[in-house]
N, C-alpha and C. Protein backbone atom coordinates (compact mmCIF):
# COMPACT_ATOMS: atom_id res chain seq x y z
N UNK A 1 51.34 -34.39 31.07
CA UNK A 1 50.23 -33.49 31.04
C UNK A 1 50.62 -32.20 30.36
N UNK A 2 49.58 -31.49 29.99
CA UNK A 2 49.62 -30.20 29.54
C UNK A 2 49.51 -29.20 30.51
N UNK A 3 49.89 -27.99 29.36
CA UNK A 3 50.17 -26.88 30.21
C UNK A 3 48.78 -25.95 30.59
N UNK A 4 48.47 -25.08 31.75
CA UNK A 4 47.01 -24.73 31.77
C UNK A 4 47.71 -23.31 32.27
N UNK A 5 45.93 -22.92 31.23
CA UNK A 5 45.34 -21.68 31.64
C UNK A 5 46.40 -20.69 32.72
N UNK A 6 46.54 -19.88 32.23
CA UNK A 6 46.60 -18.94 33.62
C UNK A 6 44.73 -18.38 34.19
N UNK A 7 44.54 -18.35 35.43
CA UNK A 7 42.90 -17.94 35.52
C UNK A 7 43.44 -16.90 35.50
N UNK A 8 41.89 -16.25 34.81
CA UNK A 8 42.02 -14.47 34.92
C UNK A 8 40.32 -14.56 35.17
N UNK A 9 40.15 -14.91 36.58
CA UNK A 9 38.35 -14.95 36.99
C UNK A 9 38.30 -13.67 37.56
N UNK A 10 36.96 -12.87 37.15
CA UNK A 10 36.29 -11.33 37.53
C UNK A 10 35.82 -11.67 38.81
N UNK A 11 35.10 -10.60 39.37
CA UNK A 11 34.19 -10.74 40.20
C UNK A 11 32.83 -10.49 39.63
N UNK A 12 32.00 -11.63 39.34
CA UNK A 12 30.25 -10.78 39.01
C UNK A 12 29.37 -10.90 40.21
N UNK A 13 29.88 -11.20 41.33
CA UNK A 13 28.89 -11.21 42.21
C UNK A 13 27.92 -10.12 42.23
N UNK A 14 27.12 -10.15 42.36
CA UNK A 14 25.86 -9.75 42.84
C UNK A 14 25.76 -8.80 43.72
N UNK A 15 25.92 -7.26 43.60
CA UNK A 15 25.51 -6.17 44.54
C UNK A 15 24.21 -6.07 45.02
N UNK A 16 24.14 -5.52 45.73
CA UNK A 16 22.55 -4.75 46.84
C UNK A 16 21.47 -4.56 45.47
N UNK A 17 22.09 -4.25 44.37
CA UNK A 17 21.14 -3.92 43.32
C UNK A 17 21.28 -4.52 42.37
N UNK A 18 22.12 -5.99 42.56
CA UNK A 18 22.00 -6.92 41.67
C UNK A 18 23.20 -6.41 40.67
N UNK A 19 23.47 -7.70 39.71
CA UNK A 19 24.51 -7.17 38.41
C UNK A 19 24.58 -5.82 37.70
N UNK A 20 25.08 -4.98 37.80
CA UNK A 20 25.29 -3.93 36.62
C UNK A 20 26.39 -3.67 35.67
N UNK A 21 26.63 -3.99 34.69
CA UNK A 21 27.41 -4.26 34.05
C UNK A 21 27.89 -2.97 33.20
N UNK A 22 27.17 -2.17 33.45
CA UNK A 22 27.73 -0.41 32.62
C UNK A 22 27.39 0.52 33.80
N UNK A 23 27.72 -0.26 35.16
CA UNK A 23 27.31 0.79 36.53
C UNK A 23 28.73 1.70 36.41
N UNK A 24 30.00 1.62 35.19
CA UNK A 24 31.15 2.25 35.64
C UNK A 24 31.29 3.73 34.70
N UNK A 25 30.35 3.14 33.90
CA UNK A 25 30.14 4.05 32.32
C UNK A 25 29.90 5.44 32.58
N UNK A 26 30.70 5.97 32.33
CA UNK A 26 30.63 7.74 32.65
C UNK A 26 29.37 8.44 31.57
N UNK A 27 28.47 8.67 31.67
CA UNK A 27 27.42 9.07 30.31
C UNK A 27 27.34 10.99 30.83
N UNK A 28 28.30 11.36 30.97
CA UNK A 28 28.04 12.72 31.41
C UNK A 28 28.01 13.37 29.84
N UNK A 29 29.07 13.45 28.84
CA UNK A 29 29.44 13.64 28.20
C UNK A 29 28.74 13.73 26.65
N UNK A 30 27.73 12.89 26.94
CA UNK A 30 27.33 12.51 25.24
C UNK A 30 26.10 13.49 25.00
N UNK A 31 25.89 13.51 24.08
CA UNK A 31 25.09 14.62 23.37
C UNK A 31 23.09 13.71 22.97
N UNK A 32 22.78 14.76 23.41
CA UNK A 32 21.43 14.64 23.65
C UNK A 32 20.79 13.35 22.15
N UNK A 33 20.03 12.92 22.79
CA UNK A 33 19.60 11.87 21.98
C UNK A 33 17.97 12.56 20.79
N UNK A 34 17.65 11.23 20.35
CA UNK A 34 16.41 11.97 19.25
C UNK A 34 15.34 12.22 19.90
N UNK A 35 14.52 13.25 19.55
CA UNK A 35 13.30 12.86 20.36
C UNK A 35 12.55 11.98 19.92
N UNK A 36 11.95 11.23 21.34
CA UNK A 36 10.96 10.61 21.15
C UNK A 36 9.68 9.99 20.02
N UNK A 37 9.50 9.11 19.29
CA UNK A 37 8.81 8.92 18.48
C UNK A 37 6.96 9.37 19.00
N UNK A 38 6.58 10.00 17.81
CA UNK A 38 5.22 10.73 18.19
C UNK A 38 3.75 9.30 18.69
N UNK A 39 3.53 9.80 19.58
CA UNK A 39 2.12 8.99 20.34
C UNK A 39 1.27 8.43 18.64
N UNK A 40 1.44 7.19 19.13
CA UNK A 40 0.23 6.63 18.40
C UNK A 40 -1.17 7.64 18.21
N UNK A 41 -2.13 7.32 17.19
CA UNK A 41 -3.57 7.53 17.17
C UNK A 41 -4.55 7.07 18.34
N UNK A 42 -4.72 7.75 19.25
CA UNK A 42 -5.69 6.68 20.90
C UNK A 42 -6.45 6.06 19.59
N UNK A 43 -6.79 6.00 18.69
CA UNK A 43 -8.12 5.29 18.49
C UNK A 43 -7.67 5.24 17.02
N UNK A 44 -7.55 3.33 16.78
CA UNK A 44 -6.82 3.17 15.55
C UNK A 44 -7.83 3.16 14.68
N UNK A 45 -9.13 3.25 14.76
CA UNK A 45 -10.36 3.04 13.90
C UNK A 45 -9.96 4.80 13.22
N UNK A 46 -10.12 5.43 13.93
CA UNK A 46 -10.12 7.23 13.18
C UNK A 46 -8.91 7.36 12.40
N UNK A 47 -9.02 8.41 11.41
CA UNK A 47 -7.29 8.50 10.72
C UNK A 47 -6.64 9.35 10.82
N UNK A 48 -5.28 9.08 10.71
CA UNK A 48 -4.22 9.81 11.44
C UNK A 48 -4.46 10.75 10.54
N UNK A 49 -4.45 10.77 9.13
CA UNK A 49 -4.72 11.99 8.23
C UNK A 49 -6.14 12.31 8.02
N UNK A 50 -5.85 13.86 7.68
CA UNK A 50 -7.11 14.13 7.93
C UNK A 50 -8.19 13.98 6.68
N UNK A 51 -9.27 13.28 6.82
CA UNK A 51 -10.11 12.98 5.71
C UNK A 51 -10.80 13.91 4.47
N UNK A 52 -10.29 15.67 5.29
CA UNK A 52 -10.76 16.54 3.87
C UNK A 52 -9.47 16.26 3.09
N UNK A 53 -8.20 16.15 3.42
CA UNK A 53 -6.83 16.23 2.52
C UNK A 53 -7.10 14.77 1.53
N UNK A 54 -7.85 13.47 1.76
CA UNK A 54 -8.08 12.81 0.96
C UNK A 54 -9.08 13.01 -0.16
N UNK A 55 -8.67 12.52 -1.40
CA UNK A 55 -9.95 12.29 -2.73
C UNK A 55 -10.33 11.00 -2.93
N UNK A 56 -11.26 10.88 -2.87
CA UNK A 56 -11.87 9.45 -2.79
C UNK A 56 -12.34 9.31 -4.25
N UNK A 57 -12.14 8.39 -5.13
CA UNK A 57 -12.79 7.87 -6.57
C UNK A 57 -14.17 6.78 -6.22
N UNK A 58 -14.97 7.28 -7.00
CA UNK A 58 -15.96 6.02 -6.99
C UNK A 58 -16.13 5.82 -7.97
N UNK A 59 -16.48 4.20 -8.73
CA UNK A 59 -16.42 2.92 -9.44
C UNK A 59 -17.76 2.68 -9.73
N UNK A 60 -18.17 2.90 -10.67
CA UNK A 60 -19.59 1.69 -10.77
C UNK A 60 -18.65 0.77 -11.33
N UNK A 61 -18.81 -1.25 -11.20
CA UNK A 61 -18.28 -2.10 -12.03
C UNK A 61 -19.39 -2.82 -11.75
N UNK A 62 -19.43 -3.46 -12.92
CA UNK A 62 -20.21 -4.81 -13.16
C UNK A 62 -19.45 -5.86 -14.00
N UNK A 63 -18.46 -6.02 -13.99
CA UNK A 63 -17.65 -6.83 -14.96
C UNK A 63 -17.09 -8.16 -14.31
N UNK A 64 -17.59 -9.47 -14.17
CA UNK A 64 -16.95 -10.53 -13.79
C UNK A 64 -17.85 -10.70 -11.90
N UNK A 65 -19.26 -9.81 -12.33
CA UNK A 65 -19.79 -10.34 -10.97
C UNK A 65 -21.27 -10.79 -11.62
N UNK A 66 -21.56 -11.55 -12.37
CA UNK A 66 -22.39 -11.92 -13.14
C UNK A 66 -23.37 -10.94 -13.45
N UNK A 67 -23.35 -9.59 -13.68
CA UNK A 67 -24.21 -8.89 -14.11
C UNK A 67 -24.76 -7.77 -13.01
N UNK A 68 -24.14 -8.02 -11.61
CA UNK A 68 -24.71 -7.24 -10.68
C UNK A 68 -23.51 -6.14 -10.62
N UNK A 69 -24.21 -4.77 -9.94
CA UNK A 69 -23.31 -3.62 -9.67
C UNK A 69 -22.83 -3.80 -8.79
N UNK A 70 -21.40 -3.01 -8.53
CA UNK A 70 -20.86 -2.67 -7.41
C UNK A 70 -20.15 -1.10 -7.12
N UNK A 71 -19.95 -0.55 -6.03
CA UNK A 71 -19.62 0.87 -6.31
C UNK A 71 -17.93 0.83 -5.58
N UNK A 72 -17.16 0.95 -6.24
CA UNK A 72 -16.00 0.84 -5.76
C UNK A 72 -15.35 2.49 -5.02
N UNK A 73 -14.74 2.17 -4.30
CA UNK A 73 -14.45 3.31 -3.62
C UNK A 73 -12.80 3.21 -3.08
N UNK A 74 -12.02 3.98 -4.04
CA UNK A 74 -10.49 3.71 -3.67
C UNK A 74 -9.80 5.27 -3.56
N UNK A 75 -8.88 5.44 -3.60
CA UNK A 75 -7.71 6.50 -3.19
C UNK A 75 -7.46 6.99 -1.67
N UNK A 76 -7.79 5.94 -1.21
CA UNK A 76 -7.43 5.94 0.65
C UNK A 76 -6.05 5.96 0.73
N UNK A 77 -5.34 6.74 1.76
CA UNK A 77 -4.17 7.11 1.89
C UNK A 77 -3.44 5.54 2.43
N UNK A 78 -2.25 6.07 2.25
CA UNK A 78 -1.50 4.41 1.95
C UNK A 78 -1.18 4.51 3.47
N UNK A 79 -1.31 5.05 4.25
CA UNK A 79 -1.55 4.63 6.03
C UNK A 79 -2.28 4.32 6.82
N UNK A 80 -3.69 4.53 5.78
CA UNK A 80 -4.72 4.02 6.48
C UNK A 80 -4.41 2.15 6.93
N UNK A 81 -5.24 1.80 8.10
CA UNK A 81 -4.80 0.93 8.43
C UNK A 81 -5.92 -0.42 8.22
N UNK A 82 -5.93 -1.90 7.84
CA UNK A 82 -7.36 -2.75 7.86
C UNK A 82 -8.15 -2.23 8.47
N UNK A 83 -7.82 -1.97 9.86
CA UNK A 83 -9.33 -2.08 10.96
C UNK A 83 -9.99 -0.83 10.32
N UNK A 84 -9.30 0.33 10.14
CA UNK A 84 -10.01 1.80 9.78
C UNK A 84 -10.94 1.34 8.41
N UNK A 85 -10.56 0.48 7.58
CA UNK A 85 -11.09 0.31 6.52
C UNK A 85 -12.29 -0.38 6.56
N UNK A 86 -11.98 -1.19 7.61
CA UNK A 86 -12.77 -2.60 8.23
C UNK A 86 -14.28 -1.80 8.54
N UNK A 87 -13.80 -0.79 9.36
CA UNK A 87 -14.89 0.23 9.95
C UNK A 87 -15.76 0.94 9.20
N UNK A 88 -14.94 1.72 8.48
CA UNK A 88 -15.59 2.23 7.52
C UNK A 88 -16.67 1.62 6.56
N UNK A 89 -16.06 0.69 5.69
CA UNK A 89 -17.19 -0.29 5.10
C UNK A 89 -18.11 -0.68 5.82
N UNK A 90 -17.87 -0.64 7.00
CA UNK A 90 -19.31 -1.65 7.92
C UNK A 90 -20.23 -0.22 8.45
N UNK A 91 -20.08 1.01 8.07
CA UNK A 91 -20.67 2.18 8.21
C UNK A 91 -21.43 2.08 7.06
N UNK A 92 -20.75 2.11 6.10
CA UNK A 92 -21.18 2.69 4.68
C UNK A 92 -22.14 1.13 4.18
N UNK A 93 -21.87 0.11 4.61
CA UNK A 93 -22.89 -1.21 4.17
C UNK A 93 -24.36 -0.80 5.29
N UNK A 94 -23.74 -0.77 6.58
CA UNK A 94 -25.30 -0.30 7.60
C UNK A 94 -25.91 0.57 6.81
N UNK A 95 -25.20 1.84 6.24
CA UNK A 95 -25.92 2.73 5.92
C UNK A 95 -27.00 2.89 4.61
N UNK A 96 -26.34 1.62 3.55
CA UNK A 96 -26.86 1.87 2.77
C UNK A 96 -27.98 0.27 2.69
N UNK A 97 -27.60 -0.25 3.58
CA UNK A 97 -29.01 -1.75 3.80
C UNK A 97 -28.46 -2.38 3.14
N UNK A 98 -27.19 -2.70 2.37
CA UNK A 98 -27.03 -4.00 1.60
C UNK A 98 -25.21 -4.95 2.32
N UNK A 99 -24.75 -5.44 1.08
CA UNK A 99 -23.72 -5.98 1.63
C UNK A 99 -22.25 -4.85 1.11
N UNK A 100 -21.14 -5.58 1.18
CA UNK A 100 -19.56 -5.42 0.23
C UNK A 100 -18.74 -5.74 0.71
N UNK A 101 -17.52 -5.64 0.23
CA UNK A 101 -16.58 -6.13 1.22
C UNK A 101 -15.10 -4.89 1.29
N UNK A 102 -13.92 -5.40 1.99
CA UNK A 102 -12.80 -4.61 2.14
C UNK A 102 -11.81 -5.33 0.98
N UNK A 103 -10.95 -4.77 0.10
CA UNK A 103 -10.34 -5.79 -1.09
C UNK A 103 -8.71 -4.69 -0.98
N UNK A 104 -7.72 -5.26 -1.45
CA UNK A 104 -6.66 -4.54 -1.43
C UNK A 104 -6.65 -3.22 -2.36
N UNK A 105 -7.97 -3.35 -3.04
CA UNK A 105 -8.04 -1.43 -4.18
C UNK A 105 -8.77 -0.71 -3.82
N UNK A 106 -9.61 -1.15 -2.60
CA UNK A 106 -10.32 -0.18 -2.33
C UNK A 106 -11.78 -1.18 -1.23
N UNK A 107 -12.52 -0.56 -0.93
CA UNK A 107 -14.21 -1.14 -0.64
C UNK A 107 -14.79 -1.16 -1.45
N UNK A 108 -15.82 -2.15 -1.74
CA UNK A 108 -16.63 -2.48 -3.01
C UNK A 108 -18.01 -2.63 -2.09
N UNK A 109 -19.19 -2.38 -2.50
CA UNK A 109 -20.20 -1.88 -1.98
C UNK A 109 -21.67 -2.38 -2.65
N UNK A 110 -22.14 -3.17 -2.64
CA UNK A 110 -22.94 -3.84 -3.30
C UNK A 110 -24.24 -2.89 -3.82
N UNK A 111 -24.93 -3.33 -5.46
CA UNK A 111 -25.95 -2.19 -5.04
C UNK A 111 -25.29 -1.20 -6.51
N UNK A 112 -26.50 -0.64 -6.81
CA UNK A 112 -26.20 0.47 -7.40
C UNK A 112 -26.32 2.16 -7.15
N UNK A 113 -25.71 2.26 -5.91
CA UNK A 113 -25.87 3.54 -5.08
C UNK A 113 -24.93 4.50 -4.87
N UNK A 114 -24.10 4.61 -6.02
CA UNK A 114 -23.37 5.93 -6.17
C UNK A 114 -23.56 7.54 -5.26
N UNK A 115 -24.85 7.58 -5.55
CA UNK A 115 -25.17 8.71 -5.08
C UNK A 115 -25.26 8.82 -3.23
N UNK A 116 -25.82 7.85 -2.70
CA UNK A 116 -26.32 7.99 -1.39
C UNK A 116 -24.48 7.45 -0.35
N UNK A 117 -23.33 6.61 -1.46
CA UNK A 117 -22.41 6.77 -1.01
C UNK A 117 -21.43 7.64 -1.05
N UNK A 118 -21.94 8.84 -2.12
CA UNK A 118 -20.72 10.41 -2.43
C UNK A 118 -21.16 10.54 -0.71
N UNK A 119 -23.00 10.83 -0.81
CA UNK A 119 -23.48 11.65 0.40
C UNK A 119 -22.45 11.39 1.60
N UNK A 120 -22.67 9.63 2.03
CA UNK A 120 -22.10 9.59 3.41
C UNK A 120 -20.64 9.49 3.71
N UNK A 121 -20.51 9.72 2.31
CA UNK A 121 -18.05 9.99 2.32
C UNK A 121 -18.07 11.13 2.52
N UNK A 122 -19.12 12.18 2.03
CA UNK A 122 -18.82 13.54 2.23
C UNK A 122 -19.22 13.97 3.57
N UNK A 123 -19.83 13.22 4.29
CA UNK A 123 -20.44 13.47 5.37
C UNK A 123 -19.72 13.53 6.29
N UNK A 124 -18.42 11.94 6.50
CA UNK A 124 -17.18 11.94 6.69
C UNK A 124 -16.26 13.03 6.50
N UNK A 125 -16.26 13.56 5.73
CA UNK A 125 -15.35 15.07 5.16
C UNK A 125 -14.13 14.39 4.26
N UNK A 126 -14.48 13.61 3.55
CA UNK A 126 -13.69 13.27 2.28
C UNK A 126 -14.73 14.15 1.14
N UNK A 127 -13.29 14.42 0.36
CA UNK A 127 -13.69 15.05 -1.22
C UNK A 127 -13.80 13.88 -2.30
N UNK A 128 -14.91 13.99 -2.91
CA UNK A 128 -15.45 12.64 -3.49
C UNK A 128 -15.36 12.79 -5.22
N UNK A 129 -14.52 12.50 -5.73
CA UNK A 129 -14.69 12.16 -7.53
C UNK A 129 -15.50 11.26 -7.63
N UNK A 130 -16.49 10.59 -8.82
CA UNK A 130 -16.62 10.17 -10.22
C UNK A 130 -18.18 9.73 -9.95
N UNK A 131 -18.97 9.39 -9.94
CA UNK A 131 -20.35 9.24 -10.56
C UNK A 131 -21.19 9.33 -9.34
């Protein structure tokens, strides 16, 4: 036969408060940690930035939708989040009686209503460029 092991078995039994495995760790010493990362938005629909510091561009296109308008609406801050966008469009479609959708350049807005969508971005308190 071969030669064995010397045992070198711990004790992990189980104290009054169960295993602690850094219960010996002296932490008097160490230097204050980061603060805390800042509280979410309570309400992920609203935006964390504030909507006068954004410029919003609007789009008339008709190119590759068989002849019908659309009013595009892009330069949303790159933190805005889907749902906020999600929201928004479904404001600005109620508001104006038709359809559009949410697209990765922006909201597209069915309709040729430039004007009645500066109104309700500005209403929002975004600063509104182009037609």
């Amino acid at each position: 036969m071969g030669k064995q092991k010397p045992s070198t078995s711990r004790d992990f039994s189980a104290g009054p408060g169960g295993f602690q495995p850094f219960a010996g760790i002296e932490i008097g010493g160490l230097p204050p940690g980061a603060d805390p990362a800042p509280e979410p938005s309570p309400d992920p629909l609203r935006p964390r930035h504030a909507p006068h510091r954004e410029r919003l561009v609007l789009r008339r296109e008709k190119a590759g939708r068989g002849g019908k308008t659309v009013v595009v609406i892009t330069g949303f801050a790159p933190g805005r989040g889907a749902a906020f966008l999600e929201d928004l469009a479904a404001r600005l479609r109620k508001a104006c009686g038709c359809g559009g959708t949410v697209r990765p350049a922006g909201i597209e807005i069915q309709g040729d209503q430039p004007d009645r969508v500066r109104r309700l971005l500005e209403e929002e308190g975004y600063r509104v460029a182009g037609p």
